[in-house]
PDB file of N, CA and C in Angstrom:
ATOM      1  N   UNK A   1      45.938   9.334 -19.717  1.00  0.00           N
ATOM      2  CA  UNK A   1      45.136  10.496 -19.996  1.00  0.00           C
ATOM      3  C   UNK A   1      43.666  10.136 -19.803  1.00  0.00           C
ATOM      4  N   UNK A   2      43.051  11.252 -19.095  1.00  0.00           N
ATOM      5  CA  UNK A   2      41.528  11.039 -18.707  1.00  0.00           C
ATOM      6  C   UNK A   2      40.557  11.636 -20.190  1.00  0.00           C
ATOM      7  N   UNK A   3      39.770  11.366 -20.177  1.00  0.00           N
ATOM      8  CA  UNK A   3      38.725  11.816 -21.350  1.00  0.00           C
ATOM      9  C   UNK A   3      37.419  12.033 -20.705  1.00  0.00           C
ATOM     10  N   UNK A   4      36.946  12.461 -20.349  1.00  0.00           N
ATOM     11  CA  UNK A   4      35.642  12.448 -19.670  1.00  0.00           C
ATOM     12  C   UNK A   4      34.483  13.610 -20.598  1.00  0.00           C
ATOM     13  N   UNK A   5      33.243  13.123 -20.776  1.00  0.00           N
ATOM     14  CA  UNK A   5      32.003  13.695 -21.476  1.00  0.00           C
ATOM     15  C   UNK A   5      31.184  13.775 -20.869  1.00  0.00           C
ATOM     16  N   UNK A   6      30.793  14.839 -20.726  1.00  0.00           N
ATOM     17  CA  UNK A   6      29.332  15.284 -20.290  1.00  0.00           C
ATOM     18  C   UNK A   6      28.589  15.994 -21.112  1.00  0.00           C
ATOM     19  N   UNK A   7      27.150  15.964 -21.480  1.00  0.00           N
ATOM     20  CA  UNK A   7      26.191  16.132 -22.078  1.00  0.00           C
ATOM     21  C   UNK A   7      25.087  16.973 -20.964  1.00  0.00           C
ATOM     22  N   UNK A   8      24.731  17.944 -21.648  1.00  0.00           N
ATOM     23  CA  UNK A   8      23.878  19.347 -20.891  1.00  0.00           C
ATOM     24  C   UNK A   8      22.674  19.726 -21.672  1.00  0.00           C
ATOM     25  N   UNK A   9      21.223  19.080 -21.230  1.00  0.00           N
ATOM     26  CA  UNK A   9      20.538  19.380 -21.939  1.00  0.00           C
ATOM     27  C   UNK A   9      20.224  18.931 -23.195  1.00  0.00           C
ATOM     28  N   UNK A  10      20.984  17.593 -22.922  1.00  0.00           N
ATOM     29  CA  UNK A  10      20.938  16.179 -24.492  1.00  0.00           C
ATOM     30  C   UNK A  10      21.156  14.831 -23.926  1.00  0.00           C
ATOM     31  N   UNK A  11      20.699  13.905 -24.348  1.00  0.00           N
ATOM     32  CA  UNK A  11      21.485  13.036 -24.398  1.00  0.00           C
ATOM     33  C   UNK A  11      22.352  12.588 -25.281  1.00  0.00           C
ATOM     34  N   UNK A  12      23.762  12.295 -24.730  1.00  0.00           N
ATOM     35  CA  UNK A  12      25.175  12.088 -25.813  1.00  0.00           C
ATOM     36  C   UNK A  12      24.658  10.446 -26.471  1.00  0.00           C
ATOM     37  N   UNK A  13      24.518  10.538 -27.755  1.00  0.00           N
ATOM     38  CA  UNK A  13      24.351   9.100 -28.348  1.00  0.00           C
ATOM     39  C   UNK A  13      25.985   8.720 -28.535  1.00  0.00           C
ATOM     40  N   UNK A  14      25.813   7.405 -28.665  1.00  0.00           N
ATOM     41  CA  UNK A  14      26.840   6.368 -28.410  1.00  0.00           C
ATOM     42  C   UNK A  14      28.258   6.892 -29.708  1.00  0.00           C
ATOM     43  N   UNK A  15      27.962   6.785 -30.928  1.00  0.00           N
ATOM     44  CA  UNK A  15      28.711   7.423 -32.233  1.00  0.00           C
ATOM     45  C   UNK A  15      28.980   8.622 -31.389  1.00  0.00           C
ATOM     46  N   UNK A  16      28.679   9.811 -31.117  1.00  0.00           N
ATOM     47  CA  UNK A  16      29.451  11.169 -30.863  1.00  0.00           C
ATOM     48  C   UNK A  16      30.237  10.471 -29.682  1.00  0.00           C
ATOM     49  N   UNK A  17      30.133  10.153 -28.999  1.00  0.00           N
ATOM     50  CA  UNK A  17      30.664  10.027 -27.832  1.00  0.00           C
ATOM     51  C   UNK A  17      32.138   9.086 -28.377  1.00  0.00           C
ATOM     52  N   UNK A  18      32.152   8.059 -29.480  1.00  0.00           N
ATOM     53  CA  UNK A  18      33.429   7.118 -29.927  1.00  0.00           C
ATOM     54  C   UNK A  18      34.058   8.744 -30.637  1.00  0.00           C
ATOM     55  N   UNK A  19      32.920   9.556 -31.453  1.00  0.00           N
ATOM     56  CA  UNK A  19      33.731  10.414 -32.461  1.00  0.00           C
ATOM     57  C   UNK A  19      35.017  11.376 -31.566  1.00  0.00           C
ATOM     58  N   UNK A  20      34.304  12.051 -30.450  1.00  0.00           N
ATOM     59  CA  UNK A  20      34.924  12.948 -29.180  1.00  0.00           C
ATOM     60  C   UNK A  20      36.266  12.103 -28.683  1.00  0.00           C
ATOM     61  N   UNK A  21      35.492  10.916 -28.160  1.00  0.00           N
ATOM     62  CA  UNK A  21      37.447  10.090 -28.145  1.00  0.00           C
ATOM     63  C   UNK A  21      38.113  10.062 -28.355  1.00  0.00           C
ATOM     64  N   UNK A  22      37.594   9.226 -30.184  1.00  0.00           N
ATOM     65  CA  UNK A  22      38.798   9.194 -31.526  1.00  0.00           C
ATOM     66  C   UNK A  22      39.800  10.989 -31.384  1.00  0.00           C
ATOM     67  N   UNK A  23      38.680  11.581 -31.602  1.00  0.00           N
ATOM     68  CA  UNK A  23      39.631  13.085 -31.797  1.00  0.00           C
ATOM     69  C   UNK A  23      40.259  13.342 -30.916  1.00  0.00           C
ATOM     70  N   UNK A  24      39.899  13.085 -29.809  1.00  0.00           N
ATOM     71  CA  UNK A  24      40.680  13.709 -28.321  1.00  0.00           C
ATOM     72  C   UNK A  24      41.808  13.605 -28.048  1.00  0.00           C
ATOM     73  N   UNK A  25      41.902  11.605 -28.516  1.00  0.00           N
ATOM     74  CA  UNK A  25      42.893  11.016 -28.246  1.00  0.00           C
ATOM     75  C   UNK A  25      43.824  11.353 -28.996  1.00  0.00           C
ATOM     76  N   UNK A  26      44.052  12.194 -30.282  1.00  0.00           N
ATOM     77  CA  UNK A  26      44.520  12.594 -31.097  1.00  0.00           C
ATOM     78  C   UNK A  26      45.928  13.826 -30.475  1.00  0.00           C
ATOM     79  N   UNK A  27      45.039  14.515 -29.723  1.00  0.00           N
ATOM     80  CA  UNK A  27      45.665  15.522 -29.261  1.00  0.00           C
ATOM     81  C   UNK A  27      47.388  15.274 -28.707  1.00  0.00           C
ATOM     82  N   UNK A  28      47.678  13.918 -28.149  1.00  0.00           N
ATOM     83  CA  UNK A  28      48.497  13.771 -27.210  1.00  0.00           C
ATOM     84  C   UNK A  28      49.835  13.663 -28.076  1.00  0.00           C
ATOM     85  N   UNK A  29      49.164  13.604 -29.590  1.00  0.00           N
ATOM     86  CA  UNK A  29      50.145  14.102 -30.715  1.00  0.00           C
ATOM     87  C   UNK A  29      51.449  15.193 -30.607  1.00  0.00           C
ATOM     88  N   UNK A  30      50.288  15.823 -30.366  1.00  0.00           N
ATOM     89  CA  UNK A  30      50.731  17.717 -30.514  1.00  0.00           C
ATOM     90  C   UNK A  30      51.511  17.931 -29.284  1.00  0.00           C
ATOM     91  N   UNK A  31      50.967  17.138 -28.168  1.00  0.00           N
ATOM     92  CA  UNK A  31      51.493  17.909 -26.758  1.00  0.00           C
ATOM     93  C   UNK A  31      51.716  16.666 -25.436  1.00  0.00           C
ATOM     94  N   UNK A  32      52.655  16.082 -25.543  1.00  0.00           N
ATOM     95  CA  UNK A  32      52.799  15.391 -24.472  1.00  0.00           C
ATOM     96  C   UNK A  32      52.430  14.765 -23.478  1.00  0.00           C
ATOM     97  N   UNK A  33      52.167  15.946 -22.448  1.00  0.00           N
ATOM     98  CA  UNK A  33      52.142  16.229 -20.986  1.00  0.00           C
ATOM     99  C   UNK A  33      50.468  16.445 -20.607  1.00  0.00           C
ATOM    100  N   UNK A  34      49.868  16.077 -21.801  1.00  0.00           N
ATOM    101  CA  UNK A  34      48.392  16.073 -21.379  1.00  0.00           C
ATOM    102  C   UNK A  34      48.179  14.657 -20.488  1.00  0.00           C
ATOM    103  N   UNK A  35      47.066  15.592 -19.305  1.00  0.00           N
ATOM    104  CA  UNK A  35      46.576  14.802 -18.026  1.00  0.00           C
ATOM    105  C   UNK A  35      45.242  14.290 -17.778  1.00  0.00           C
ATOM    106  N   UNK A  36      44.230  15.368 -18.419  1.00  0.00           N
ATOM    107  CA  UNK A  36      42.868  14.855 -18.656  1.00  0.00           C
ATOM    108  C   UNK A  36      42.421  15.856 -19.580  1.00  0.00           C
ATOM    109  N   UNK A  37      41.169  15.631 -20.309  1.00  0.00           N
ATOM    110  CA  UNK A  37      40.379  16.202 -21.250  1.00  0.00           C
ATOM    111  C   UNK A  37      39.000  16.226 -20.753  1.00  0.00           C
ATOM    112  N   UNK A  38      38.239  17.047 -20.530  1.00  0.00           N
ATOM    113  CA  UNK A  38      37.369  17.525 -20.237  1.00  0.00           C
ATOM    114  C   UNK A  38      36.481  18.093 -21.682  1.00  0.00           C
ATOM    115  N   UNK A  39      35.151  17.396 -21.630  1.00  0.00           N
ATOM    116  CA  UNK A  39      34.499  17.648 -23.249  1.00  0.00           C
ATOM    117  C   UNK A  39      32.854  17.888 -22.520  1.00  0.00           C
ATOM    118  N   UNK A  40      32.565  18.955 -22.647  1.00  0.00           N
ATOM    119  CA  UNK A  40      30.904  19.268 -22.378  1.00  0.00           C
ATOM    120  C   UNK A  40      30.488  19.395 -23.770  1.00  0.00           C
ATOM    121  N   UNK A  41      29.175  18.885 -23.709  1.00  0.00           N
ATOM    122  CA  UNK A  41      28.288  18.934 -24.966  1.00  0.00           C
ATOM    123  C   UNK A  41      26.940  19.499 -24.590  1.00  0.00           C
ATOM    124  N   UNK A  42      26.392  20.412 -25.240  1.00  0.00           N
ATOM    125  CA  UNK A  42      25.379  21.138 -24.537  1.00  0.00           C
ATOM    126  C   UNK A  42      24.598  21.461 -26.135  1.00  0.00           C
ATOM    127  N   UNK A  43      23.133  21.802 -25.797  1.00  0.00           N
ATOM    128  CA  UNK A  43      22.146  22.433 -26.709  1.00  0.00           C
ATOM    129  C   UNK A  43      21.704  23.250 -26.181  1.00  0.00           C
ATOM    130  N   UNK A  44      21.720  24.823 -26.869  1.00  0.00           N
ATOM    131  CA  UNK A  44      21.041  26.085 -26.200  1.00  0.00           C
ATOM    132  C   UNK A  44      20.705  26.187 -27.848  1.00  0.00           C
ATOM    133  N   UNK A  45      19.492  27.051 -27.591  1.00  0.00           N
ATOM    134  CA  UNK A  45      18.695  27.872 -28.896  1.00  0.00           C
ATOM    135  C   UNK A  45      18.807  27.271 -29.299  1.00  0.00           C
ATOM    136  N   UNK A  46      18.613  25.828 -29.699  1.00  0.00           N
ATOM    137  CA  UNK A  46      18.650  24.953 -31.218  1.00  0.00           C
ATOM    138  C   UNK A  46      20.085  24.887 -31.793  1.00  0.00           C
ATOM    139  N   UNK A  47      20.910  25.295 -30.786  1.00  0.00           N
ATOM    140  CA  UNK A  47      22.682  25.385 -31.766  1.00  0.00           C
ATOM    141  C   UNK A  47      23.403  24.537 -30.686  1.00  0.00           C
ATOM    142  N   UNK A  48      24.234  23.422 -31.246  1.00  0.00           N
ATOM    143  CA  UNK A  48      25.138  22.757 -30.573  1.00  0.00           C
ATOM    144  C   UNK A  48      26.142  23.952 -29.889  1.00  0.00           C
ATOM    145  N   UNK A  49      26.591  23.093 -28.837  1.00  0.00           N
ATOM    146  CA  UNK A  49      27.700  24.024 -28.145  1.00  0.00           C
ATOM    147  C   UNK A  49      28.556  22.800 -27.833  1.00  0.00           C
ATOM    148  N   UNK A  50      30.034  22.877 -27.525  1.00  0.00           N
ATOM    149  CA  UNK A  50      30.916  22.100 -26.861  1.00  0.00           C
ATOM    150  C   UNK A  50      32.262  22.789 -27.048  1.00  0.00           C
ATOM    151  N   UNK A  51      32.753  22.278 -25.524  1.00  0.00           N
ATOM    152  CA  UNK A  51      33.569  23.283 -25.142  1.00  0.00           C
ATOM    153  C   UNK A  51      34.385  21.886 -24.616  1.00  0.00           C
ATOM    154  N   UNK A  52      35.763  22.306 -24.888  1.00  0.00           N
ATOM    155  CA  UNK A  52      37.044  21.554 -24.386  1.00  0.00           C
ATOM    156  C   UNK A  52      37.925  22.124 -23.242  1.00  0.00           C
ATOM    157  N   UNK A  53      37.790  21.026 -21.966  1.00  0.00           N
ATOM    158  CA  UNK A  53      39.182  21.767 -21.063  1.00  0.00           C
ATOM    159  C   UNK A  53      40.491  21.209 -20.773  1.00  0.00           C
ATOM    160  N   UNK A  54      41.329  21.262 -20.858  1.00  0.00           N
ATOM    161  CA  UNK A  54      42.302  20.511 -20.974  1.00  0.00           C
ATOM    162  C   UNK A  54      43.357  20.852 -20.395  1.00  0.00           C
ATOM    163  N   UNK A  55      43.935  19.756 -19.150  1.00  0.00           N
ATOM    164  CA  UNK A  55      44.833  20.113 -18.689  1.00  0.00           C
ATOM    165  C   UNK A  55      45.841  19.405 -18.471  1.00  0.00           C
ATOM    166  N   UNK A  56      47.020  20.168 -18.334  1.00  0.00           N
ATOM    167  CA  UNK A  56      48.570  19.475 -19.182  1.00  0.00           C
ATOM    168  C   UNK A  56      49.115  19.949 -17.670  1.00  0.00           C
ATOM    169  N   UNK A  57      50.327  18.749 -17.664  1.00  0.00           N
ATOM    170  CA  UNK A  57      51.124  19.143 -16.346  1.00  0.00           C
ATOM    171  C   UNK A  57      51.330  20.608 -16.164  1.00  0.00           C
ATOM    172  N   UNK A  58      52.107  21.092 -14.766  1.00  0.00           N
ATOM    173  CA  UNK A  58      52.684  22.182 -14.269  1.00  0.00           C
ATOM    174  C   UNK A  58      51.210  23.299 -14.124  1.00  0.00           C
ATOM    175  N   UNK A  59      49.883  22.960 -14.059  1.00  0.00           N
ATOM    176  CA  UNK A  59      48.993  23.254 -14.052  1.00  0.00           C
ATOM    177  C   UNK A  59      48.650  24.185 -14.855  1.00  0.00           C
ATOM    178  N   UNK A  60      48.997  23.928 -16.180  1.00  0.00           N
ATOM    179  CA  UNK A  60      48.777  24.496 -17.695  1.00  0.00           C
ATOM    180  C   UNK A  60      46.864  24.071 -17.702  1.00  0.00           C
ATOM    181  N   UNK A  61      46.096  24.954 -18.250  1.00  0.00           N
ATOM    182  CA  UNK A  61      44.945  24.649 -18.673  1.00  0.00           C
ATOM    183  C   UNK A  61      44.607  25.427 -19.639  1.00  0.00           C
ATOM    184  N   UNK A  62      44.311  24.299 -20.609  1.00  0.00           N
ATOM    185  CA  UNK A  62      43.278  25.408 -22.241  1.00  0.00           C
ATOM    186  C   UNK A  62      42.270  25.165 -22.140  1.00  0.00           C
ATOM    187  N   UNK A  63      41.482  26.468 -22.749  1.00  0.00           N
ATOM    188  CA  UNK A  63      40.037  25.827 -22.584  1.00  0.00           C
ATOM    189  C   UNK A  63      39.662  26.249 -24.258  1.00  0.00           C
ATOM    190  N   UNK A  64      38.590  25.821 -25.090  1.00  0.00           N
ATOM    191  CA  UNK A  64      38.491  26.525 -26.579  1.00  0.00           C
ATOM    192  C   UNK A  64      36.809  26.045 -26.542  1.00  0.00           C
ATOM    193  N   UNK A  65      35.751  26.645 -27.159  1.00  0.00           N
ATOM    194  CA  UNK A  65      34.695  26.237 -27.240  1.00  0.00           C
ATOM    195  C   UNK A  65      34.237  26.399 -28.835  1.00  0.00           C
ATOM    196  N   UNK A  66      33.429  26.207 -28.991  1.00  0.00           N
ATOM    197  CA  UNK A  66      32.592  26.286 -30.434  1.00  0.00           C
ATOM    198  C   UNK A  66      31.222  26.038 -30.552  1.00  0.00           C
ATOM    199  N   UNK A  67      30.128  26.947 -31.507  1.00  0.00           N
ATOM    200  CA  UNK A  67      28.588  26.932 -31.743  1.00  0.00           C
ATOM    201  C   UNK A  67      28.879  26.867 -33.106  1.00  0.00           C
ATOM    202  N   UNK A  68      27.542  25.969 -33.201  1.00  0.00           N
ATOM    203  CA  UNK A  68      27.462  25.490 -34.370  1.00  0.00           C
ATOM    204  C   UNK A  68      26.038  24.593 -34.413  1.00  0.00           C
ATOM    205  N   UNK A  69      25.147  24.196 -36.049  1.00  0.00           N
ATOM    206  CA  UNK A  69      24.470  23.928 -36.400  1.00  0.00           C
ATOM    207  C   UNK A  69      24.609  22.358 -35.964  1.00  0.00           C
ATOM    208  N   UNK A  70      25.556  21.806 -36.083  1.00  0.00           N
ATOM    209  CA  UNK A  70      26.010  20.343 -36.214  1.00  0.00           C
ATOM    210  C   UNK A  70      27.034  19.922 -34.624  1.00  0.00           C
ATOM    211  N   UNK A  71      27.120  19.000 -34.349  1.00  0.00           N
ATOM    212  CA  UNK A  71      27.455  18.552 -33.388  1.00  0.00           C
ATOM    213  C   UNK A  71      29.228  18.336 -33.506  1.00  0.00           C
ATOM    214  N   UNK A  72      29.040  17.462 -34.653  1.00  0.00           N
ATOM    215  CA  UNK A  72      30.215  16.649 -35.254  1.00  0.00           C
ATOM    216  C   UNK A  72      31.261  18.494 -35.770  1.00  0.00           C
ATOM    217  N   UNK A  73      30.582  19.231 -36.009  1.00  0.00           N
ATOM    218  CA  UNK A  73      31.444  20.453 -36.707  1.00  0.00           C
ATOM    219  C   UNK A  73      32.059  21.522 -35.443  1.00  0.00           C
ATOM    220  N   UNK A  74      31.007  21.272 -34.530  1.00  0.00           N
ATOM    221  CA  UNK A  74      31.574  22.054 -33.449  1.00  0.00           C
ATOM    222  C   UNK A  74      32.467  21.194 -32.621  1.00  0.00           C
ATOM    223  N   UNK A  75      32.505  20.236 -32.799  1.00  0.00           N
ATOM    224  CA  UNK A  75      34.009  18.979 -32.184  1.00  0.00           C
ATOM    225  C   UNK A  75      35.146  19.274 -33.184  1.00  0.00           C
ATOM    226  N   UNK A  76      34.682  19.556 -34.072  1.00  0.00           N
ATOM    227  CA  UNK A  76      36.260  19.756 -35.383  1.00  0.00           C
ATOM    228  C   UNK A  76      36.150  21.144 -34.703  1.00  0.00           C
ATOM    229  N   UNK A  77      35.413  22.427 -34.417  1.00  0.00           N
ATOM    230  CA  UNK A  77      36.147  23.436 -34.581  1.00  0.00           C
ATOM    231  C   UNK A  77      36.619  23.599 -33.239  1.00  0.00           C
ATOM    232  N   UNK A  78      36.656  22.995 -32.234  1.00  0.00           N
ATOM    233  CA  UNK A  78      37.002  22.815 -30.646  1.00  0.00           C
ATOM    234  C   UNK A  78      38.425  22.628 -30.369  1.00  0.00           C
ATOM    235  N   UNK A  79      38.337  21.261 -31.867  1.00  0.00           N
ATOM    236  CA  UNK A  79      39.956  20.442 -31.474  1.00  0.00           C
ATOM    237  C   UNK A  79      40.717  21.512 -32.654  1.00  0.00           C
ATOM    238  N   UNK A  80      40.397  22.471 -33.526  1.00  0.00           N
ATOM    239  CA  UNK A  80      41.283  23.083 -33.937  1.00  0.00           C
ATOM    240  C   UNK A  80      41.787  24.097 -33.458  1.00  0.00           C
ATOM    241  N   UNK A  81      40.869  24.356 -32.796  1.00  0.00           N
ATOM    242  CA  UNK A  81      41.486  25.636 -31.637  1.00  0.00           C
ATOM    243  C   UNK A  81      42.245  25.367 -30.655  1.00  0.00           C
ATOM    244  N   UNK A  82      41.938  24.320 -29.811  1.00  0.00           N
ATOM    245  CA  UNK A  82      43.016  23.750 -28.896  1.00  0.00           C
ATOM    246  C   UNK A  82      43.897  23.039 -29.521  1.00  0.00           C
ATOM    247  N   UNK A  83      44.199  22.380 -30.155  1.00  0.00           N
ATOM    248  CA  UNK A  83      45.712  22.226 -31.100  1.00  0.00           C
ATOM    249  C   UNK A  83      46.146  23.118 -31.485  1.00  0.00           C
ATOM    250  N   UNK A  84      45.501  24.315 -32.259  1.00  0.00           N
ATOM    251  CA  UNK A  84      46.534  25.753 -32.245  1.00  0.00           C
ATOM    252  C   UNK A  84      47.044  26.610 -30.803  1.00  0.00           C
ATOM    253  N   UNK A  85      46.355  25.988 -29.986  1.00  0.00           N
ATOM    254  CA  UNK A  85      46.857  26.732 -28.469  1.00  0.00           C
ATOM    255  C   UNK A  85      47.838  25.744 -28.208  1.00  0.00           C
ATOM    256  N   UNK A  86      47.381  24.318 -28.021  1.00  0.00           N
ATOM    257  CA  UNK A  86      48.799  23.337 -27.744  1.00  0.00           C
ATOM    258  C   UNK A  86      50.026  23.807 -28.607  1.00  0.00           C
ATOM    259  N   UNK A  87      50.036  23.950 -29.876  1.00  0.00           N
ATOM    260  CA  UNK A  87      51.447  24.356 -30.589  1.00  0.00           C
ATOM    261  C   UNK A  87      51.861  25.302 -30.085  1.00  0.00           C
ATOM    262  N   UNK A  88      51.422  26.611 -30.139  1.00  0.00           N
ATOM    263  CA  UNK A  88      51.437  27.814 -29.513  1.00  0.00           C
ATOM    264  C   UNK A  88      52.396  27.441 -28.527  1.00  0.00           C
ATOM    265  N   UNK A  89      52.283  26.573 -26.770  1.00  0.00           N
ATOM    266  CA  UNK A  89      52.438  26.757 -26.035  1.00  0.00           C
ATOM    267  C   UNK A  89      54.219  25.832 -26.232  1.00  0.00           C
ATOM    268  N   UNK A  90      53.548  24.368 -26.536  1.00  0.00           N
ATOM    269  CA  UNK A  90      55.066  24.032 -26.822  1.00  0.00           C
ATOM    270  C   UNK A  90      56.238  24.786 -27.498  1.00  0.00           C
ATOM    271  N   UNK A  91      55.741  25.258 -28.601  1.00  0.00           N
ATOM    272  CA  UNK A  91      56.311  26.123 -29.334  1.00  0.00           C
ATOM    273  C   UNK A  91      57.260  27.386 -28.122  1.00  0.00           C
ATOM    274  N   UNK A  92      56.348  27.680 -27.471  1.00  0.00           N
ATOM    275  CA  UNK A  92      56.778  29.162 -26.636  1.00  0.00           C
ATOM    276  C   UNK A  92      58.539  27.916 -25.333  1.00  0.00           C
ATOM    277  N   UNK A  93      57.240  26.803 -25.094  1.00  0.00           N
ATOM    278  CA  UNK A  93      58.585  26.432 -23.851  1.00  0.00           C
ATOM    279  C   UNK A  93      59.647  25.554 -24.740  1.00  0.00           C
ATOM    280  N   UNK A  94      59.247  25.657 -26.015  1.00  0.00           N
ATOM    281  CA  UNK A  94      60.775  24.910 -26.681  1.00  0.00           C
ATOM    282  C   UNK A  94      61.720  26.377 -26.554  1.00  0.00           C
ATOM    283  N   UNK A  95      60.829  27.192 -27.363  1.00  0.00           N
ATOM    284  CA  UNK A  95      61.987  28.471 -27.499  1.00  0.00           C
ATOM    285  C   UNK A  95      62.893  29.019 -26.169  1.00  0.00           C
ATOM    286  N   UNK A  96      62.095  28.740 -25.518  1.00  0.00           N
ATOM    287  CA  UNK A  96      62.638  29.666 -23.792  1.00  0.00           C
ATOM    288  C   UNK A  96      63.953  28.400 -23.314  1.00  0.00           C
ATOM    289  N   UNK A  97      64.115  27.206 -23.894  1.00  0.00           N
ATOM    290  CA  UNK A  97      65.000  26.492 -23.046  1.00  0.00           C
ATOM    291  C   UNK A  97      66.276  26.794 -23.433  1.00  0.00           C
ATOM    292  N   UNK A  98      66.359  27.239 -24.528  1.00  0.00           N
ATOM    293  CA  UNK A  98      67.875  27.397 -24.753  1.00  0.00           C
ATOM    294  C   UNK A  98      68.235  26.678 -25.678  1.00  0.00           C
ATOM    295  N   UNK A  99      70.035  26.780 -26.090  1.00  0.00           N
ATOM    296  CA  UNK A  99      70.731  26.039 -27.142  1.00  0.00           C
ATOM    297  C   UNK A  99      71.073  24.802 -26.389  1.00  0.00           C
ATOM    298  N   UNK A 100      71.241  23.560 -26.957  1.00  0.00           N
ATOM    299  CA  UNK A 100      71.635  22.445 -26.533  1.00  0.00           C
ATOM    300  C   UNK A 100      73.241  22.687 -26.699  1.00  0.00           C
ATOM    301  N   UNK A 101      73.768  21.685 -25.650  1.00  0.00           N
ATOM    302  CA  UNK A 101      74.919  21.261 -25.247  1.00  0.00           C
ATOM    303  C   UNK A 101      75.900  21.500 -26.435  1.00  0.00           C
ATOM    304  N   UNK A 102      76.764  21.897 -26.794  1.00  0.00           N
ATOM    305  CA  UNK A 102      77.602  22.068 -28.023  1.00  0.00           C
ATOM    306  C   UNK A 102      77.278  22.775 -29.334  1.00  0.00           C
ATOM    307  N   UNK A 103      75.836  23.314 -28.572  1.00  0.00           N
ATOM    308  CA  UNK A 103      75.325  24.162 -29.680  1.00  0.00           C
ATOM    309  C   UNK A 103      75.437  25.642 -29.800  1.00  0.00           C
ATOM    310  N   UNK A 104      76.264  25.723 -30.522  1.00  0.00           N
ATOM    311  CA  UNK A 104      76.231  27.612 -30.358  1.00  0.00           C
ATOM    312  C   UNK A 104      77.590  28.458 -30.203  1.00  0.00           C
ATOM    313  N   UNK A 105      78.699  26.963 -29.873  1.00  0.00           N
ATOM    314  CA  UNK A 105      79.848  27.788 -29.261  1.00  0.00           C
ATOM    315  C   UNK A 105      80.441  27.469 -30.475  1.00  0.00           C
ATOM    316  N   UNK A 106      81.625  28.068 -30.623  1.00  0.00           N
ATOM    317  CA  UNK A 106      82.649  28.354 -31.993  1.00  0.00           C
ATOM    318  C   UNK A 106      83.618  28.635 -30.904  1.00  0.00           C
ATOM    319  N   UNK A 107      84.857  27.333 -31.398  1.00  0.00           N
ATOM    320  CA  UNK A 107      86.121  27.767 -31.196  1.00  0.00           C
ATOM    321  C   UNK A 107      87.446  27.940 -31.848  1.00  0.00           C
TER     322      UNK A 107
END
């Protein structure tokens, strides 16, 4: 899995940049088939911005962003949104596969 950061209008200090990792790397928890992570960090109007893109085989892509006062708070509210889209999605292609092998029949 790729992780890649870019910084827009800041420079990314060394701590956010381990913090964005630590969490990122987290993700592969929830969802498998993740391929790279894509993390922009940006300052407009005095308010942090960062936005997550993330893309998982079969050319699945989430994207979730967050504004905020704090840097570190808009990375928590980024990765909670894209972990509720990762469940979401596994969730949807567990349901669609069907009953397993010996499951379901009565004889």
């Amino acid at each position: 899995m790729n992780i890649r950061i870019k910084a827009r209008h800041m420079e990314a200090t060394e701590p956010i940049k381990q913090y964005v990792e630590s969490k990122a790397a987290k993700l592969t928890r929830i969802f498998d088939d993740i391929q790279s992570i894509d993390v922009t960090l940006d300052i407009e109007a005095d308010q942090a911005m960062v936005e997550f893109v993330v893309q998982a085989r079969r050319k699945h892509t989430f994207v979730a962003s967050d504004r905020n006062q704090d840097m570190y708070t808009c990375v928590d509210g980024c990765l909670n949104k894209i972990s509720r889209q990762l469940r979401r999605h596994k969730d949807k292609v567990r349901n669609h596969q069907g009953p397993g092998h010996g499951l379901g029949m009565t004889q």
